[in-house]
N, C-alpha and C. Protein backbone atom coordinates (compact mmCIF):
# COMPACT_ATOMS: atom_id res chain seq x y z
N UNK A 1 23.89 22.19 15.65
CA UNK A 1 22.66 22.86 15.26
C UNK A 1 22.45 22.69 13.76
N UNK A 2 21.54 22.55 13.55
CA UNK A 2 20.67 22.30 11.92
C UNK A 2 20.82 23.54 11.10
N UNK A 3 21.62 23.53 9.95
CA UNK A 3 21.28 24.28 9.25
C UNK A 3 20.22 24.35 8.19
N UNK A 4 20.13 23.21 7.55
CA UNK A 4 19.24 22.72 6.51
C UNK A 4 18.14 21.91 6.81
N UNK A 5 16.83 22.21 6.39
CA UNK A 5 15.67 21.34 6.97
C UNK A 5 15.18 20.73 5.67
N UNK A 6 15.37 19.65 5.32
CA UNK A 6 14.64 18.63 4.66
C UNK A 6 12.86 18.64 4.76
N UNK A 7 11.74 18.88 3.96
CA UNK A 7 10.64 18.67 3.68
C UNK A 7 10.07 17.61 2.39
N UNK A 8 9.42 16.38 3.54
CA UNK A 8 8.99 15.50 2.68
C UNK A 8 7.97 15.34 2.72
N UNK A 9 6.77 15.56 1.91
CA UNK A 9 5.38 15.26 2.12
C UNK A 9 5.39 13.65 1.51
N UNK A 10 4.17 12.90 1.62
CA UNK A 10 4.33 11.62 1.84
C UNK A 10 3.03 11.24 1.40
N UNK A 11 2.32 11.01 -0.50
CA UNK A 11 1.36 10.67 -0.69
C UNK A 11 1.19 9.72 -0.32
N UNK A 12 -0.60 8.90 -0.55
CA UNK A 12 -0.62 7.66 -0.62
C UNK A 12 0.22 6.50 -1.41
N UNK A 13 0.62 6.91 -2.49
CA UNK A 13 0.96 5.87 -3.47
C UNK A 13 2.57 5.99 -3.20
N UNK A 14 3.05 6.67 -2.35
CA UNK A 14 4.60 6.86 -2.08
C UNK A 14 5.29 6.04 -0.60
N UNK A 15 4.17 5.85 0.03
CA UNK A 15 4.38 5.57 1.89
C UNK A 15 5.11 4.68 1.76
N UNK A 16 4.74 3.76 0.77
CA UNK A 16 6.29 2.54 0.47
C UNK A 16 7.95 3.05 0.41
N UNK A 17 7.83 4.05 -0.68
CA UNK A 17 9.07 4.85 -0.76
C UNK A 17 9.90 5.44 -0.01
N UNK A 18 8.86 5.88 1.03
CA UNK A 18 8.85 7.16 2.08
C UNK A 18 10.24 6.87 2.94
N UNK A 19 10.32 5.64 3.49
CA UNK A 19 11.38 5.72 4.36
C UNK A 19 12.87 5.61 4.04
N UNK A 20 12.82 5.19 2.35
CA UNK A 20 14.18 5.72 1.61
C UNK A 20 14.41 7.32 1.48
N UNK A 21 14.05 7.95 1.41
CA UNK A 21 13.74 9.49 1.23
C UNK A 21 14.41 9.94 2.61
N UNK A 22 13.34 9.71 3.77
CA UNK A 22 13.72 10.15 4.73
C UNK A 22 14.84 9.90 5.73
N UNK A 23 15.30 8.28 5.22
CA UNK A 23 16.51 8.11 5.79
C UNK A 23 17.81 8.67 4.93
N UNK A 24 17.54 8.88 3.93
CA UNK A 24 18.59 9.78 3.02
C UNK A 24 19.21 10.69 3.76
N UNK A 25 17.57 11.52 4.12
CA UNK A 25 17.84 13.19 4.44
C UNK A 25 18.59 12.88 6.06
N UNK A 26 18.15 11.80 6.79
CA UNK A 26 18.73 11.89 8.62
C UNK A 26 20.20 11.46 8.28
N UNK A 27 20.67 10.83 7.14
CA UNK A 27 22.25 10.41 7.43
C UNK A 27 23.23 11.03 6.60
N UNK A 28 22.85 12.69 6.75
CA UNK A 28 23.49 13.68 6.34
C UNK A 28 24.65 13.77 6.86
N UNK A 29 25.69 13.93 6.61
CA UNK A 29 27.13 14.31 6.75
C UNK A 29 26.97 15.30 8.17
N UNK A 30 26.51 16.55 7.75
CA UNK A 30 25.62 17.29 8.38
C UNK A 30 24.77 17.44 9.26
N UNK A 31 24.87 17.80 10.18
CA UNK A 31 22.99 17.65 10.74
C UNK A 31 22.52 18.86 10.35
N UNK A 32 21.11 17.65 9.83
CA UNK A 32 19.94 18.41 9.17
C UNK A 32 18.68 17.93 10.08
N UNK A 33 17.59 18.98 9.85
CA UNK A 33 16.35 18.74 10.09
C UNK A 33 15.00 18.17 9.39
N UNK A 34 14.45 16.79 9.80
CA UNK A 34 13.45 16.29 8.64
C UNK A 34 12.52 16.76 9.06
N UNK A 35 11.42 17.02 8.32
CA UNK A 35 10.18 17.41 8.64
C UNK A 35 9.52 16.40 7.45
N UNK A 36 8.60 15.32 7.93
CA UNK A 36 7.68 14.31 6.79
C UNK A 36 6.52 14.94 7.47
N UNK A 37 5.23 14.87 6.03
CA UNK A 37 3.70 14.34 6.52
C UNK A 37 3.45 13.61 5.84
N UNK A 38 2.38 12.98 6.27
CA UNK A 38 1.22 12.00 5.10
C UNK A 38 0.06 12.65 5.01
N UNK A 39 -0.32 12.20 3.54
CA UNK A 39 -1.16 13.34 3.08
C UNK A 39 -2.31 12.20 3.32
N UNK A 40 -2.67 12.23 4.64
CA UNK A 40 -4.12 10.85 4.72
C UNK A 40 -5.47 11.82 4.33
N UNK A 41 -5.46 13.02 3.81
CA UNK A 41 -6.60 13.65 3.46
C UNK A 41 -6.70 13.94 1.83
N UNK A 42 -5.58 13.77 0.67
CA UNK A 42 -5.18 13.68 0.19
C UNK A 42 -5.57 15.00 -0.62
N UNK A 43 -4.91 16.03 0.17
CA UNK A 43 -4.84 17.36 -0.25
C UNK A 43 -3.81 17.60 -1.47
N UNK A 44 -2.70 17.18 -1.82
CA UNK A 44 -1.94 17.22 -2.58
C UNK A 44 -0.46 17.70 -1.88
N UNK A 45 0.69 17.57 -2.35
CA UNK A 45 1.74 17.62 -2.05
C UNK A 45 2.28 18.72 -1.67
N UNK A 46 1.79 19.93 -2.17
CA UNK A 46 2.29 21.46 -2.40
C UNK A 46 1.35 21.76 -0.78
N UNK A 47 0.32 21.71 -0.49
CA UNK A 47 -0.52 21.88 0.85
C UNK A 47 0.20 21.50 1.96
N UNK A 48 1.07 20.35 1.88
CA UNK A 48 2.26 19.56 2.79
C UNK A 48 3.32 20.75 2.74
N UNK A 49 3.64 20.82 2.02
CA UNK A 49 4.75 21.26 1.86
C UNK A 49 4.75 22.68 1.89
N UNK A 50 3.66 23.61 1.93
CA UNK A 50 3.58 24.86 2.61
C UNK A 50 3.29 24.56 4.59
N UNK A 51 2.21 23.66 4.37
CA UNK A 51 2.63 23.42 6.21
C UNK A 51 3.52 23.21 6.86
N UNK A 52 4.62 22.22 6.03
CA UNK A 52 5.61 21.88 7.24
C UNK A 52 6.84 23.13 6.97
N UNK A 53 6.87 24.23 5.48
CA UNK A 53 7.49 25.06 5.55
C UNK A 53 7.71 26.12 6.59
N UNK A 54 6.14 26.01 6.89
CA UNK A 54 5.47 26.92 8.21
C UNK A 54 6.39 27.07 9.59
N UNK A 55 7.03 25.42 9.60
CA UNK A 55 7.94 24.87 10.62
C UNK A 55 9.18 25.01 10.93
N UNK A 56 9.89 25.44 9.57
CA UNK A 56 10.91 25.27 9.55
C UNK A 56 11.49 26.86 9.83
N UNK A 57 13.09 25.92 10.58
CA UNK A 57 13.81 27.10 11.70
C UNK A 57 15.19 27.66 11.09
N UNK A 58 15.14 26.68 10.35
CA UNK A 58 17.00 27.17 9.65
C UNK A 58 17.06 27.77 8.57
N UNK A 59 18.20 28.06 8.45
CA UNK A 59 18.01 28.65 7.33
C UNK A 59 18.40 28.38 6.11
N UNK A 60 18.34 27.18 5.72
CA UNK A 60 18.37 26.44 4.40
C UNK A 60 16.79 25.46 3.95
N UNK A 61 16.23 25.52 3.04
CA UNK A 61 15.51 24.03 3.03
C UNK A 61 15.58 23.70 1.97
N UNK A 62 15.20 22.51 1.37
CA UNK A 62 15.36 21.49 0.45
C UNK A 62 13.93 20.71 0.41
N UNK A 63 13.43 21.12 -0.29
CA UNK A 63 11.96 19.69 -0.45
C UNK A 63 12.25 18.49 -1.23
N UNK A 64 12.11 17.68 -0.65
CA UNK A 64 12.31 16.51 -1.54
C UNK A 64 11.17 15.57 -1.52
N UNK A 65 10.80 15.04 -2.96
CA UNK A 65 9.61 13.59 -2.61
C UNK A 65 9.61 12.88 -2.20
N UNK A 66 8.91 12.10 -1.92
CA UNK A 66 8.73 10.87 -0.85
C UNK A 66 9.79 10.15 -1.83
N UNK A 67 9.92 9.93 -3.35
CA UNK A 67 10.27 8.74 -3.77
C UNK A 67 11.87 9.22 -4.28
N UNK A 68 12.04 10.36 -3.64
CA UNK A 68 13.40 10.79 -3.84
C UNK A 68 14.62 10.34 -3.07
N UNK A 69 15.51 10.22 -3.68
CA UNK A 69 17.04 9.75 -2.74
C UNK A 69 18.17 10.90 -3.02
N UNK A 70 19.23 10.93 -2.03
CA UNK A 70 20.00 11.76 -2.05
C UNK A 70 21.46 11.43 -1.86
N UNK A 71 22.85 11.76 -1.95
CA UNK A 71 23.49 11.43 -1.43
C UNK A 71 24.01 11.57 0.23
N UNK A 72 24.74 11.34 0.79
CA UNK A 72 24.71 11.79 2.29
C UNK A 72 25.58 13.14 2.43
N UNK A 73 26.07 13.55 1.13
CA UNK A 73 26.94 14.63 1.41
C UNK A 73 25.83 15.78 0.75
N UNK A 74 24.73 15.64 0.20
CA UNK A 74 24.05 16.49 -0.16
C UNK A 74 24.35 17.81 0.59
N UNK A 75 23.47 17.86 1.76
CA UNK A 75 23.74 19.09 2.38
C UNK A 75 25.04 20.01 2.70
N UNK A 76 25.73 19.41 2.91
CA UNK A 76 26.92 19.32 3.20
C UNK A 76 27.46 20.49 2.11
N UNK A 77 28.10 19.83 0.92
CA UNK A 77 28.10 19.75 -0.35
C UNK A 77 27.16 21.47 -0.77
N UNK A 78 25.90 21.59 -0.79
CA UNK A 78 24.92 22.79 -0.86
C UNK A 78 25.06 23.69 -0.03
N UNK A 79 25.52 23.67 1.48
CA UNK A 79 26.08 24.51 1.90
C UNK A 79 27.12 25.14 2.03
N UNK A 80 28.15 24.71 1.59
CA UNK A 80 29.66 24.98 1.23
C UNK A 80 29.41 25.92 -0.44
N UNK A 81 28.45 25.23 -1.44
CA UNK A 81 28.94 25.98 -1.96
C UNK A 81 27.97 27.39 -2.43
N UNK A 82 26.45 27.25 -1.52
CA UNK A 82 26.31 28.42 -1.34
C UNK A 82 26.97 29.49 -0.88
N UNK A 83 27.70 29.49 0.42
CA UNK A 83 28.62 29.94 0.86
C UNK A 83 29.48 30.38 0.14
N UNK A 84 30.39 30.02 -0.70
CA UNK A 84 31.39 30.68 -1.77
C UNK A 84 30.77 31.78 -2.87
N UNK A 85 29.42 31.92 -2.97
CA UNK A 85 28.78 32.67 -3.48
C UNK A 85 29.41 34.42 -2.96
């Protein structure tokens, strides 16, 4: 089960980027949950990213940009050491 849900909104000028981002977030150590949109109305990024927040079930999230990369232990890694908190 998913603890952490990944949110990537997905401008026009990023869709190139997009599938480095999102394959980042699926080859988590972890399983995590992605949630992408494309912004084909070009509402802006923050509008994405309150909708697909709307979605999300776990109880961690992480937004990241389309043109962002991560390591694979990210989550992993963020949940361990929230936890020691």
């Amino acid at each position: 089960m998913a603890e952490l849900t990944f949110v990537i909104p997905v401008g026009p000028a990023h869709v190139a980027l997009a599938d480095r981002a999102i394959a980042a977030a699926r080859t988590q150590t972890v399983p995590c949950a992605v949630l992408s949109m494309h912004d084909t109305a070009q509402r802006g990024p923050g509008v994405l990213r309150n909708q697909m927040l709307a979605k999300v079930e776990t109880e961690f999230v992480t937004f990241l940009d389309a043109d962002d990369w991560i390591e694979p232990t990210f989550a992993e890694e963020t949940i361990v050491e929230y936890r020691r908190i």
